[in-house]
C-alpha atoms as a PDB file:
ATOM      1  CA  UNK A   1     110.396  81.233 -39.161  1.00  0.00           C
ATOM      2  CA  UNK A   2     112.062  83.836 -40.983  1.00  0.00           C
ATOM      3  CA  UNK A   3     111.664  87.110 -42.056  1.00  0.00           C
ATOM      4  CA  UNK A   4     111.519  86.365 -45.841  1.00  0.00           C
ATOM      5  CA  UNK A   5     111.705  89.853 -46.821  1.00  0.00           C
ATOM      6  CA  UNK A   6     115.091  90.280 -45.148  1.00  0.00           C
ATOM      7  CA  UNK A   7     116.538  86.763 -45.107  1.00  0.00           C
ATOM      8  CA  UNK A   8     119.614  86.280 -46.962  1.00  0.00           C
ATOM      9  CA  UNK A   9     119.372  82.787 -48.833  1.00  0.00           C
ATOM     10  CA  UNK A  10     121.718  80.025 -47.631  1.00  0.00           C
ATOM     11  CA  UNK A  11     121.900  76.120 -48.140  1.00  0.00           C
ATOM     12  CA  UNK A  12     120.378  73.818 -45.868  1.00  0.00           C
ATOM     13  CA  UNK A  13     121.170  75.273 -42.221  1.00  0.00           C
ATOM     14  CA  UNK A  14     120.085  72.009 -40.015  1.00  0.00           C
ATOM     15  CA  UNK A  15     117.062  73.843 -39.188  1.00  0.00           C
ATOM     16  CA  UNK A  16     114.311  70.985 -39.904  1.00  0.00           C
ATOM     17  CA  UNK A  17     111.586  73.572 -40.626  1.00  0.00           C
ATOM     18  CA  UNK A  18     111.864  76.819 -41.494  1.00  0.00           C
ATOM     19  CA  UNK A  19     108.352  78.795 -42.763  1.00  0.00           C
ATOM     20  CA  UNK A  20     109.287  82.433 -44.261  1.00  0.00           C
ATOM     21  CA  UNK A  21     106.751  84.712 -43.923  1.00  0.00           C
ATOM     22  CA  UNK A  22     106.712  88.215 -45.963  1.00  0.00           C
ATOM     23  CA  UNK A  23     104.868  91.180 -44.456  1.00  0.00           C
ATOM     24  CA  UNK A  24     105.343  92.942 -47.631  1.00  0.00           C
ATOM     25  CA  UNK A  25     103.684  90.389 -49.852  1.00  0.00           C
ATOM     26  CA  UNK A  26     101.947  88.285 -47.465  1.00  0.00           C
ATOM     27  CA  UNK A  27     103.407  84.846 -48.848  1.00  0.00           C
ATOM     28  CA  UNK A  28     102.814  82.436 -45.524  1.00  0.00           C
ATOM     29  CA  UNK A  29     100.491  84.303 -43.720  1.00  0.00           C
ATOM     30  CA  UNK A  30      98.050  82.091 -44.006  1.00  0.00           C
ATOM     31  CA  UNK A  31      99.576  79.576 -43.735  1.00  0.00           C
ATOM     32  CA  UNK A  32     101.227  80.183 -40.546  1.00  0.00           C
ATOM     33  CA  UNK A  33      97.896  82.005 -39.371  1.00  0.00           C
ATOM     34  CA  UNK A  34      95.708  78.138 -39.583  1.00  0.00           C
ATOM     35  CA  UNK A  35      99.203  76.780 -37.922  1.00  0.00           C
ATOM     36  CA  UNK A  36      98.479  79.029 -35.053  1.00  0.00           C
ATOM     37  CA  UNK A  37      94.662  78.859 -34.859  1.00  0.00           C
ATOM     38  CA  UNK A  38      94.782  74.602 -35.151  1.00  0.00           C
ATOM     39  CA  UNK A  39      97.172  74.984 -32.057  1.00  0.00           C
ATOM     40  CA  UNK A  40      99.670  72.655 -34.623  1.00  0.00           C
ATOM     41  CA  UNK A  41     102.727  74.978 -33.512  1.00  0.00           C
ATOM     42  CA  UNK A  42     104.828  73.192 -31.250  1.00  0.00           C
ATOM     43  CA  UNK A  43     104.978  74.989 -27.923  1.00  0.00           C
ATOM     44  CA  UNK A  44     108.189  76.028 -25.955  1.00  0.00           C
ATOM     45  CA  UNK A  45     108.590  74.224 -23.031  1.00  0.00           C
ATOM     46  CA  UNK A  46     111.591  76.029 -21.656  1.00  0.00           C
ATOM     47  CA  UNK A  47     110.437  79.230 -19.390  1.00  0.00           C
ATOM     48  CA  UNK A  48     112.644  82.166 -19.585  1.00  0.00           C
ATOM     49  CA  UNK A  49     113.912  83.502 -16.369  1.00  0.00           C
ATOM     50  CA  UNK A  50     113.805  87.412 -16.482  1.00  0.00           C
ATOM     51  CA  UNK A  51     114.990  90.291 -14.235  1.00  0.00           C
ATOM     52  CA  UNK A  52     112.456  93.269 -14.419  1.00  0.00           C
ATOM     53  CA  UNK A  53     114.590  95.537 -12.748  1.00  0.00           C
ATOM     54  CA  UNK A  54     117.776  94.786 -14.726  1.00  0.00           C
ATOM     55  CA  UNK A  55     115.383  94.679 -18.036  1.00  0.00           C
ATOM     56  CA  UNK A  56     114.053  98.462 -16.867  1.00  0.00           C
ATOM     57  CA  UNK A  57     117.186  99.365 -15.954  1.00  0.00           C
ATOM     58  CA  UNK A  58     118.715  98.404 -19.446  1.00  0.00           C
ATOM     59  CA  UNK A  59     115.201 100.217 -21.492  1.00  0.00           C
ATOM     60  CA  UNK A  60     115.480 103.246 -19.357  1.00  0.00           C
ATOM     61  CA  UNK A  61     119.317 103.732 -20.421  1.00  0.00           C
ATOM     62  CA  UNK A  62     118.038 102.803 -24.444  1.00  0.00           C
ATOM     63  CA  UNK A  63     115.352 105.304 -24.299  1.00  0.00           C
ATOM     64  CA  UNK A  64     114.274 107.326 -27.271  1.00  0.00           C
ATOM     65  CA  UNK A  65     112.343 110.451 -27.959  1.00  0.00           C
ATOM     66  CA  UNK A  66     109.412 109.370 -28.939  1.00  0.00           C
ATOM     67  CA  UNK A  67     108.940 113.082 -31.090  1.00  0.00           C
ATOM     68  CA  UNK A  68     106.408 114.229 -34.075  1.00  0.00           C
ATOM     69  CA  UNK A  69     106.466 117.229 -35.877  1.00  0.00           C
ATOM     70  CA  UNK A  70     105.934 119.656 -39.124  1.00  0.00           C
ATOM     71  CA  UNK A  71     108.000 121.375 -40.460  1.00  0.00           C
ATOM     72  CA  UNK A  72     107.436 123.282 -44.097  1.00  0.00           C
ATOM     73  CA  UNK A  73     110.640 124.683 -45.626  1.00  0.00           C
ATOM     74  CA  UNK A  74     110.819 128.222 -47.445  1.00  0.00           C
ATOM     75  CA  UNK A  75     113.238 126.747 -49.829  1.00  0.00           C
ATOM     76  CA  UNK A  76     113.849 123.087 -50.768  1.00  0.00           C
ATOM     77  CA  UNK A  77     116.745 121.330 -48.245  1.00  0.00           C
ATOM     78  CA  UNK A  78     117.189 117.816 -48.039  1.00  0.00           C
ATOM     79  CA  UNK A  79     116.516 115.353 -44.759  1.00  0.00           C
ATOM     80  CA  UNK A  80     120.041 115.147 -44.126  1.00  0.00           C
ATOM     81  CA  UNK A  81     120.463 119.069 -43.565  1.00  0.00           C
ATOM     82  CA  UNK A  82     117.338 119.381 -41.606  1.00  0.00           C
ATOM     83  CA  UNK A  83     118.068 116.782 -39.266  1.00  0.00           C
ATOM     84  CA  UNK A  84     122.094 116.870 -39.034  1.00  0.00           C
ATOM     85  CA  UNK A  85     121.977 119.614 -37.002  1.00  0.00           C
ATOM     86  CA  UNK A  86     119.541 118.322 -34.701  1.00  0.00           C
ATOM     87  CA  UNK A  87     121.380 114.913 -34.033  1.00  0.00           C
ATOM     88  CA  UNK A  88     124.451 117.327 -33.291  1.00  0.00           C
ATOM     89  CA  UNK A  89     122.905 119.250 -30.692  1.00  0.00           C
ATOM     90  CA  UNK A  90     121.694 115.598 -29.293  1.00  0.00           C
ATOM     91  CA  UNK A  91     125.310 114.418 -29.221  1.00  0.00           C
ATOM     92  CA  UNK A  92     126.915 117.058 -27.663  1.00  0.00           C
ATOM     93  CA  UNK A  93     123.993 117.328 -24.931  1.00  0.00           C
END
């Protein structure tokens, strides 16, 4: 599958099958939706072997501030001069 909405276009990759589905438009939803449901999708076979403490280990050190605010200006600024100094102060902590 691809990402249809993002996928740059290229000649015939050797891929035998390739569905593109757009979130933005919904072309091959359904389509891919009645795949699913029939159970016609092949399944994987293969079963990945994962370390949960390496995995935390890794998400803990990607972390992000999950963070929601307001904020209502006196004067129009742009995002870039609202937020620049906030990504500084992030840097340098």
């Amino acid at each position: 599958m691809t990402k249809s909405d993002l996928v740059v276009r290229c000649p015939d990759l050797g891929v035998p099958h390739v569905r593109q589905i757009s979130a933005r438009s919904g072309q091959g939803v359904a389509a891919w939706l009645d795949e699913v449901l029939a159970g016609e999708l092949p399944r994987h076979k293969d079963v990945l072997e994962i370390d949960y403490e390496r995995y935390a280990q890794a998400e803990a050190a990607l972390a992000w501030l999950n963070f929601r605010g307001d904020f209502e200006a006196r004067v129009p600024i742009s995002p870039a001069m609202l937020l620049g100094p906030c990504v500084e102060t992030i840097d340098r902590s």
